[in-house]
C-alpha atoms as a PDB file:
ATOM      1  CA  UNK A   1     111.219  42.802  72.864  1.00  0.00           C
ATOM      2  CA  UNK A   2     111.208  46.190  72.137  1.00  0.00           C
ATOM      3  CA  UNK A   3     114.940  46.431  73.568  1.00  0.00           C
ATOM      4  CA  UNK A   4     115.962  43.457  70.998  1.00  0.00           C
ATOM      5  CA  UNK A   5     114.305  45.243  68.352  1.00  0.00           C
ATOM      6  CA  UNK A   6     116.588  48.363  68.522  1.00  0.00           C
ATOM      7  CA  UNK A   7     119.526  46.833  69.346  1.00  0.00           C
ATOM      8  CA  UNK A   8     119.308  44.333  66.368  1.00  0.00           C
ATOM      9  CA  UNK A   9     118.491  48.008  64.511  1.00  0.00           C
ATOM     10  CA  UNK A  10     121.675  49.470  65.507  1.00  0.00           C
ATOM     11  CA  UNK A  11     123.650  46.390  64.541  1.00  0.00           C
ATOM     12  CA  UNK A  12     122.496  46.890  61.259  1.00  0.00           C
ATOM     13  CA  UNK A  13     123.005  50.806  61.208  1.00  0.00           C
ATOM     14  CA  UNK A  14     126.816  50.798  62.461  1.00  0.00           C
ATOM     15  CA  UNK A  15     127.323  47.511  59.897  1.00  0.00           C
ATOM     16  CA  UNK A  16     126.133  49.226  56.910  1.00  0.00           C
ATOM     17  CA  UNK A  17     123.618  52.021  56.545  1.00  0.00           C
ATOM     18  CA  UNK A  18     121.943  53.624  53.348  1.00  0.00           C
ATOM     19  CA  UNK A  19     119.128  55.196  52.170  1.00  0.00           C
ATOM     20  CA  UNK A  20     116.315  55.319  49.530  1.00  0.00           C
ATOM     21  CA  UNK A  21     116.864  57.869  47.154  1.00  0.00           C
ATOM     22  CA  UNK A  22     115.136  61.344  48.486  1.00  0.00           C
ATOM     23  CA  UNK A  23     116.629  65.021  48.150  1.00  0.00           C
ATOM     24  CA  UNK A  24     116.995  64.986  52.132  1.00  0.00           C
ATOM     25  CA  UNK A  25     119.387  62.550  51.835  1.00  0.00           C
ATOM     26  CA  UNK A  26     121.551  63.506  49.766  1.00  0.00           C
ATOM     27  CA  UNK A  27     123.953  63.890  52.176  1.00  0.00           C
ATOM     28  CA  UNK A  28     125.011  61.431  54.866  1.00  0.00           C
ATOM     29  CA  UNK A  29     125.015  63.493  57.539  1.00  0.00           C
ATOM     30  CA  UNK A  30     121.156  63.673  56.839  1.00  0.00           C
ATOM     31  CA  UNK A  31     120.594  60.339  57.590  1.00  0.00           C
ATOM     32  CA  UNK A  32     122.876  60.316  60.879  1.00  0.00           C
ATOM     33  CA  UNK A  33     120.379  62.403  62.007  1.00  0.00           C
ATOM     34  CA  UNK A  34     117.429  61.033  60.473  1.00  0.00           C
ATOM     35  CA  UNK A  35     118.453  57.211  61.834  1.00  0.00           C
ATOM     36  CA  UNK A  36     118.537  59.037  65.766  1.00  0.00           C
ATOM     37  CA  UNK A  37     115.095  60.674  64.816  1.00  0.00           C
ATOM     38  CA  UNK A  38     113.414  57.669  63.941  1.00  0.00           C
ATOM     39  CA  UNK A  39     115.241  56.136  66.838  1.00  0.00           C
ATOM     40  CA  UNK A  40     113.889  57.880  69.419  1.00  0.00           C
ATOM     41  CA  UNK A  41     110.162  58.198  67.439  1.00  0.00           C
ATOM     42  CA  UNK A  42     110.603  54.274  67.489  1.00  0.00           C
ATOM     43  CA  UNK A  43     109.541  54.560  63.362  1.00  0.00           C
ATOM     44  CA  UNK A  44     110.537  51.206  62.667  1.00  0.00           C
ATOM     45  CA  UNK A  45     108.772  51.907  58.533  1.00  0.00           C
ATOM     46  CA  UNK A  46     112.159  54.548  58.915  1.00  0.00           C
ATOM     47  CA  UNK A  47     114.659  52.605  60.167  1.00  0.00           C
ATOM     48  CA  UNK A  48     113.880  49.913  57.540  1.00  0.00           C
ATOM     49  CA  UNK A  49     113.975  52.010  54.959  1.00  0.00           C
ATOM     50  CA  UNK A  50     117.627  53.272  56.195  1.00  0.00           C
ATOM     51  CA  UNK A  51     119.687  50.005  56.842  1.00  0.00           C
ATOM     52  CA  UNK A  52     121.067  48.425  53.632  1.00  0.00           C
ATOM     53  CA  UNK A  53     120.238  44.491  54.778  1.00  0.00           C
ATOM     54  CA  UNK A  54     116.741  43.223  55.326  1.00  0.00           C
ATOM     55  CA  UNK A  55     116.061  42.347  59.041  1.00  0.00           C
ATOM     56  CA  UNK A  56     113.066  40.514  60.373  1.00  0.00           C
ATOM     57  CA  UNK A  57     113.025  42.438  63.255  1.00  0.00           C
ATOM     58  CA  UNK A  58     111.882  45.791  61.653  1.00  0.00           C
ATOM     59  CA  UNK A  59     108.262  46.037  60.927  1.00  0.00           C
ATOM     60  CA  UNK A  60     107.709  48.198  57.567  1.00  0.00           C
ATOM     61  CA  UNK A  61     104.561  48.504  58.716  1.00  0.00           C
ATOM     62  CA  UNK A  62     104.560  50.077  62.250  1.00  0.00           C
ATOM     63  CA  UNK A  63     105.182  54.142  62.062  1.00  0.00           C
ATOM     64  CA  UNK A  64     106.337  56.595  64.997  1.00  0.00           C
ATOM     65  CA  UNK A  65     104.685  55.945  68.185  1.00  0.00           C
ATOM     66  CA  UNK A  66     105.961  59.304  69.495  1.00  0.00           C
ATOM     67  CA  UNK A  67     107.047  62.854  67.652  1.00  0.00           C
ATOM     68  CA  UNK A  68     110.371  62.972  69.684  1.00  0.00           C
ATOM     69  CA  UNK A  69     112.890  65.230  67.618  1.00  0.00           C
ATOM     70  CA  UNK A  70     116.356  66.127  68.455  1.00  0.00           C
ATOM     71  CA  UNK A  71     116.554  69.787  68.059  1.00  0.00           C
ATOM     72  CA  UNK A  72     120.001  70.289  69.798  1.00  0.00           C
ATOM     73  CA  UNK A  73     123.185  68.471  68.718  1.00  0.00           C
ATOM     74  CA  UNK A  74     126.480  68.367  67.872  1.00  0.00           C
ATOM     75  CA  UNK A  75     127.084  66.055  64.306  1.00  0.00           C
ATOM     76  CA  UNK A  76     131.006  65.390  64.244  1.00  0.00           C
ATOM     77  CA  UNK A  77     131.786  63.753  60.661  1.00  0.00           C
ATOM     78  CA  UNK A  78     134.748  61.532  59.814  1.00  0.00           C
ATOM     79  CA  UNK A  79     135.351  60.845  56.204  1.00  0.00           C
ATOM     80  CA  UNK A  80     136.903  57.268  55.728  1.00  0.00           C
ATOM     81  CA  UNK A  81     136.675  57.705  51.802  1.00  0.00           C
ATOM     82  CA  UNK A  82     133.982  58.996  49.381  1.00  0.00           C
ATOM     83  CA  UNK A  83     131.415  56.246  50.129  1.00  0.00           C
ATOM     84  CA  UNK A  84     132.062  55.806  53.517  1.00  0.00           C
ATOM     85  CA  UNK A  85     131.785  57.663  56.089  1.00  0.00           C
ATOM     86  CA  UNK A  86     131.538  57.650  60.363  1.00  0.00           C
ATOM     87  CA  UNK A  87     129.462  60.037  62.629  1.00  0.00           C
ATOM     88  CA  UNK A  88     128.987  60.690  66.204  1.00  0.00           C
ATOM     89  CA  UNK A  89     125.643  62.535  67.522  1.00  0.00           C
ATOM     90  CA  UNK A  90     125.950  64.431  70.895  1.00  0.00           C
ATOM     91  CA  UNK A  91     122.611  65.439  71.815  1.00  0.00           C
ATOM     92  CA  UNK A  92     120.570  66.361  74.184  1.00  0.00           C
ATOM     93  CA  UNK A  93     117.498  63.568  74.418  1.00  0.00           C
ATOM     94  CA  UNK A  94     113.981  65.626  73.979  1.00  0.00           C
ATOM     95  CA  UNK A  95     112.128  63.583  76.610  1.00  0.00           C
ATOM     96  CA  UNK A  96     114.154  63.759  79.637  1.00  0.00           C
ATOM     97  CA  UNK A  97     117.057  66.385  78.253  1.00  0.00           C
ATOM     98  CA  UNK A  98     119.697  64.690  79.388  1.00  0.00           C
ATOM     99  CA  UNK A  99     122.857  64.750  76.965  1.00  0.00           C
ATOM    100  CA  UNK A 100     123.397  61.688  75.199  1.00  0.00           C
ATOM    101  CA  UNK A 101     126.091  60.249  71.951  1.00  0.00           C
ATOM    102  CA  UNK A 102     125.350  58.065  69.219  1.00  0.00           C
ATOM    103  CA  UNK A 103     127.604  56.725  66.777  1.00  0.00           C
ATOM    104  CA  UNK A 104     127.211  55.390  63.359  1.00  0.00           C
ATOM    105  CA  UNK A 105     128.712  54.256  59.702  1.00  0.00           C
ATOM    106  CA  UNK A 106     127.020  55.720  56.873  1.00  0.00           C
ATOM    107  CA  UNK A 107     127.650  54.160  53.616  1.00  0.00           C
ATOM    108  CA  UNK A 108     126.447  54.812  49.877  1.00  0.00           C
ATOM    109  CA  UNK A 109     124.931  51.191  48.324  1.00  0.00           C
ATOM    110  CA  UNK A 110     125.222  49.390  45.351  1.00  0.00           C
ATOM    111  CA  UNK A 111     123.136  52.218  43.843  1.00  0.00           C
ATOM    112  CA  UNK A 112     125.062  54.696  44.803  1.00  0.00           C
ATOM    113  CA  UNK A 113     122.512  56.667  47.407  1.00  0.00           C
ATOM    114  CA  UNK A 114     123.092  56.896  50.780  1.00  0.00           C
END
């Protein structure tokens, strides 16, 4: 269940991905990294809050269950236009530090935040 759950959350992340509006994400690269955080905190009330379509699968209710971080990464950026934009994450995973990659879409919303 809990491997449906994320992979229905990264469907929604690489299809379309924005943000409430907060000063730390202002940028998109902010919530590359914040996605991967919550991610790997499995903070579904995050990841909710960061995909653009509702999903049933996400419960806004249920926090982190862990205070896993990534602390070492490398954030490559590809700019497809000024609301759109594509990331990949190479990290190194805080629980059993092996290096790992992520890749995602960010895109700005109908509001205009990321």
């Amino acid at each position: 269940m809990k491997k449906t759950i994320i992979s229905l959350g990264w469907i929604f992340v690489f299809a379309t991905t924005a943000a409430c509006s907060n000063s730390e994400r202002e940028s998109p690269s902010n919530i590359a990294v914040e996605w991967l955080n919550a991610s790997l905190q499995k903070d579904q009330s995050t990841m909710l809050e960061l995909i653009d379509q509702s999903t049933n699968a996400l419960d806004p209710k249920e926090g982190a269950v862990n205070d896993l971080a990534i602390e070492n990464y490398t954030l490559t950026e590809w700019k497809a236009n000024d609301e759109r934009y594509f990331y990949e994450i190479v990290y190194e995973h805080p629980d059993n530090q092996s290096v790992a990659t992520e890749q995602m879409e960010v895109i700005k919303n109908d509001q205009g935040e990321w």
